[in-house]
N, C-alpha and C. Protein backbone atom coordinates (compact mmCIF):
# COMPACT_ATOMS: atom_id res chain seq x y z
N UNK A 1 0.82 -1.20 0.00
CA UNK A 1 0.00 0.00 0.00
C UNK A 1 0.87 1.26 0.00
N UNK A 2 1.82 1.48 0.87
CA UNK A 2 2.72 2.37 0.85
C UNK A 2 3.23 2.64 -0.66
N UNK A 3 3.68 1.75 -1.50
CA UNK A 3 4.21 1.64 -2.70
C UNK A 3 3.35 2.39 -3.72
N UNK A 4 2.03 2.09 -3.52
CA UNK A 4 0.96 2.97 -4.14
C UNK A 4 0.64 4.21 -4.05
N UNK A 5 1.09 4.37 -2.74
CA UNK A 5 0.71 6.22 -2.10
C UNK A 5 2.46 7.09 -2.82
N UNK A 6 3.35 6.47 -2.95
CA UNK A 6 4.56 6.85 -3.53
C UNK A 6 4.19 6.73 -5.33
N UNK A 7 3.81 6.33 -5.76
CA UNK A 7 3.31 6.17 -7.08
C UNK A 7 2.23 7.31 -7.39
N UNK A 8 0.86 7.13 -6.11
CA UNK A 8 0.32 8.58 -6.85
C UNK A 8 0.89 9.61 -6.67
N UNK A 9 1.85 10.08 -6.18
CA UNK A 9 2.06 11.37 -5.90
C UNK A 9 2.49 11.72 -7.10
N UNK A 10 3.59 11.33 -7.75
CA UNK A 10 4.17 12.29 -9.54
C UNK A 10 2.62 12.20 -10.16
N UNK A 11 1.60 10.67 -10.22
CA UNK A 11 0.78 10.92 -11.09
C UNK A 11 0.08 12.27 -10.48
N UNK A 12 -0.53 12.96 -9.68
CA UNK A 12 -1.25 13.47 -9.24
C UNK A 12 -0.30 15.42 -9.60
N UNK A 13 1.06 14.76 -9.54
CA UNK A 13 1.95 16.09 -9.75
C UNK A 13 1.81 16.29 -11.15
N UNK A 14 1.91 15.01 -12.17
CA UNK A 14 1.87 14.99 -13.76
C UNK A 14 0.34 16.20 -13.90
N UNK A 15 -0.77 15.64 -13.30
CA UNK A 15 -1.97 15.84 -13.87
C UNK A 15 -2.24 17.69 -13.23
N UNK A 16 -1.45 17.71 -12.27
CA UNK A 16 -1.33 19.22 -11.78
C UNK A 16 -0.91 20.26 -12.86
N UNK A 17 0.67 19.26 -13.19
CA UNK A 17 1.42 20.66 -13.98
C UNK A 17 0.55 20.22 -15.32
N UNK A 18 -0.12 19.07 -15.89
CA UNK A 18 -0.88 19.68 -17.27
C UNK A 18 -1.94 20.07 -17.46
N UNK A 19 -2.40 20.41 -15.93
CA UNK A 19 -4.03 21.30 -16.18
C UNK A 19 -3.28 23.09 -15.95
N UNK A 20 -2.04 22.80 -15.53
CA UNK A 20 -1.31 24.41 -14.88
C UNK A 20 -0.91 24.94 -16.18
N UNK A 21 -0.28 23.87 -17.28
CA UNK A 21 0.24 24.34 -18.54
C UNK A 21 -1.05 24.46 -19.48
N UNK A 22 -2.10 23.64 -19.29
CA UNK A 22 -3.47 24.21 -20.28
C UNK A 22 -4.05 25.56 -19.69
N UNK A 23 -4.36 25.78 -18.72
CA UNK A 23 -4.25 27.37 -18.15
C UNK A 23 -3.35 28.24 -18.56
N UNK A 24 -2.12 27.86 -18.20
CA UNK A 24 -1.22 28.80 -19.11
C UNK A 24 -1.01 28.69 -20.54
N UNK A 25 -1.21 28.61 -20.95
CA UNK A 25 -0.92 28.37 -22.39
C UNK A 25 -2.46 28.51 -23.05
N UNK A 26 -3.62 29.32 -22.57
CA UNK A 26 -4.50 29.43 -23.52
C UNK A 26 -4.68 30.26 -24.31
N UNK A 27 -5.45 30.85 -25.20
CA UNK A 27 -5.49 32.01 -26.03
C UNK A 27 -6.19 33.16 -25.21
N UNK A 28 -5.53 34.08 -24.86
CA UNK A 28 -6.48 34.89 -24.67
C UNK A 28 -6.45 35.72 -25.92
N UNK A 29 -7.73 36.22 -25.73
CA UNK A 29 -8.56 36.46 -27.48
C UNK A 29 -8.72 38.33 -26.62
N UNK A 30 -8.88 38.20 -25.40
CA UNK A 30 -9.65 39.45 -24.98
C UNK A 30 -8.11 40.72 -24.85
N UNK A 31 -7.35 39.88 -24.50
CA UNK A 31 -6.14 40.89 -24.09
C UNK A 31 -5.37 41.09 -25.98
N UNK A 32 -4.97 42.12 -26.32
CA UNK A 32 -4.41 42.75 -27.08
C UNK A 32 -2.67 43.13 -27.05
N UNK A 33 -2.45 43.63 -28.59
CA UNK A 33 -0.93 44.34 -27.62
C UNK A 33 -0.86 45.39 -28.28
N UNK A 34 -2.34 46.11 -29.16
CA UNK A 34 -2.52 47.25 -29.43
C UNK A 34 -1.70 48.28 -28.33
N UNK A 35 -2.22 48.28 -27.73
CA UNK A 35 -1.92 49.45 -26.41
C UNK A 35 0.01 49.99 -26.18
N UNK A 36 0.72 48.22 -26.47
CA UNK A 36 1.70 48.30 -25.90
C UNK A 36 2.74 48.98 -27.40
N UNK A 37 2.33 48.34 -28.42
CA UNK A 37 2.82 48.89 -30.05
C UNK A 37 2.49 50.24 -30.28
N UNK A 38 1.35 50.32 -29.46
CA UNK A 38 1.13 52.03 -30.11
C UNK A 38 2.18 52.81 -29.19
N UNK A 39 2.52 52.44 -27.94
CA UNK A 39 3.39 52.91 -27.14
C UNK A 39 5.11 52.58 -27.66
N UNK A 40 5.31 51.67 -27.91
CA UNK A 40 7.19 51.65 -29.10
C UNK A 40 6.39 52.28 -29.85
N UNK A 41 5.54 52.63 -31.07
CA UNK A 41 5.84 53.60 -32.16
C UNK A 41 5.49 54.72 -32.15
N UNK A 42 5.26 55.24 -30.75
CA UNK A 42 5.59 56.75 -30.48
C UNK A 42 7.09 56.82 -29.69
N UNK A 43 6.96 55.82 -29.21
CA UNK A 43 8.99 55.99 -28.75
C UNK A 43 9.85 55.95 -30.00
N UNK A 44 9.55 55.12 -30.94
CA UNK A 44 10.22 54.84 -32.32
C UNK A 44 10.46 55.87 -32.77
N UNK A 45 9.08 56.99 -32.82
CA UNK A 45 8.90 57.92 -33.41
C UNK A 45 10.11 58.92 -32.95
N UNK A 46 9.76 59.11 -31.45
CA UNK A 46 10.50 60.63 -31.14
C UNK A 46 11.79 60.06 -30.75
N UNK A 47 12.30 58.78 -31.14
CA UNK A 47 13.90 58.62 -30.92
C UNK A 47 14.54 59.19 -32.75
N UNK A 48 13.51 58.58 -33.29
CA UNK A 48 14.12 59.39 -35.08
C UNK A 48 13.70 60.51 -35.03
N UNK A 49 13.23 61.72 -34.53
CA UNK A 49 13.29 62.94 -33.97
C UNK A 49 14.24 63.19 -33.98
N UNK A 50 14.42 62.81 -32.99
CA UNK A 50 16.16 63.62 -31.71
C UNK A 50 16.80 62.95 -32.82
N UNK A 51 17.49 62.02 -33.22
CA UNK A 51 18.12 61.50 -33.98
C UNK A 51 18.82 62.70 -35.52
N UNK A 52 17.48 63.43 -35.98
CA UNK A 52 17.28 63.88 -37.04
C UNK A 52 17.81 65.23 -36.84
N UNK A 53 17.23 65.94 -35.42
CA UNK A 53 17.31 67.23 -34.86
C UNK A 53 19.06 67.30 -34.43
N UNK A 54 19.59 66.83 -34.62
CA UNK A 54 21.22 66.89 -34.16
C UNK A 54 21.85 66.63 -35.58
């Protein structure tokens, strides 16, 4: 019996980390990276500014 309680534990660890990696790893559809691109191509922007202005 002991031998069995040492056996479920990885299975029970296996089935942890692949419900932890289907959580992580899903699509989120709702989050964007609009927000974060529009933010580099106004940095993009005003670094070829200064760049230009010297």
């Amino acid at each position: 019996m002991a031998a069995l309680a040492w056996l479920l534990i990885p299975l029970f660890a296996a089935i942890g980390a692949g419900a932890w990696g289907s959580w992580a790893g899903r699509n989120r559809k709702t989050i964007g990276d609009g927000h974060e691109l529009a933010g580099y191509t106004r940095f993009r922007e005003a670094m070829e500014k200064s760049r230009t202005d010297a």
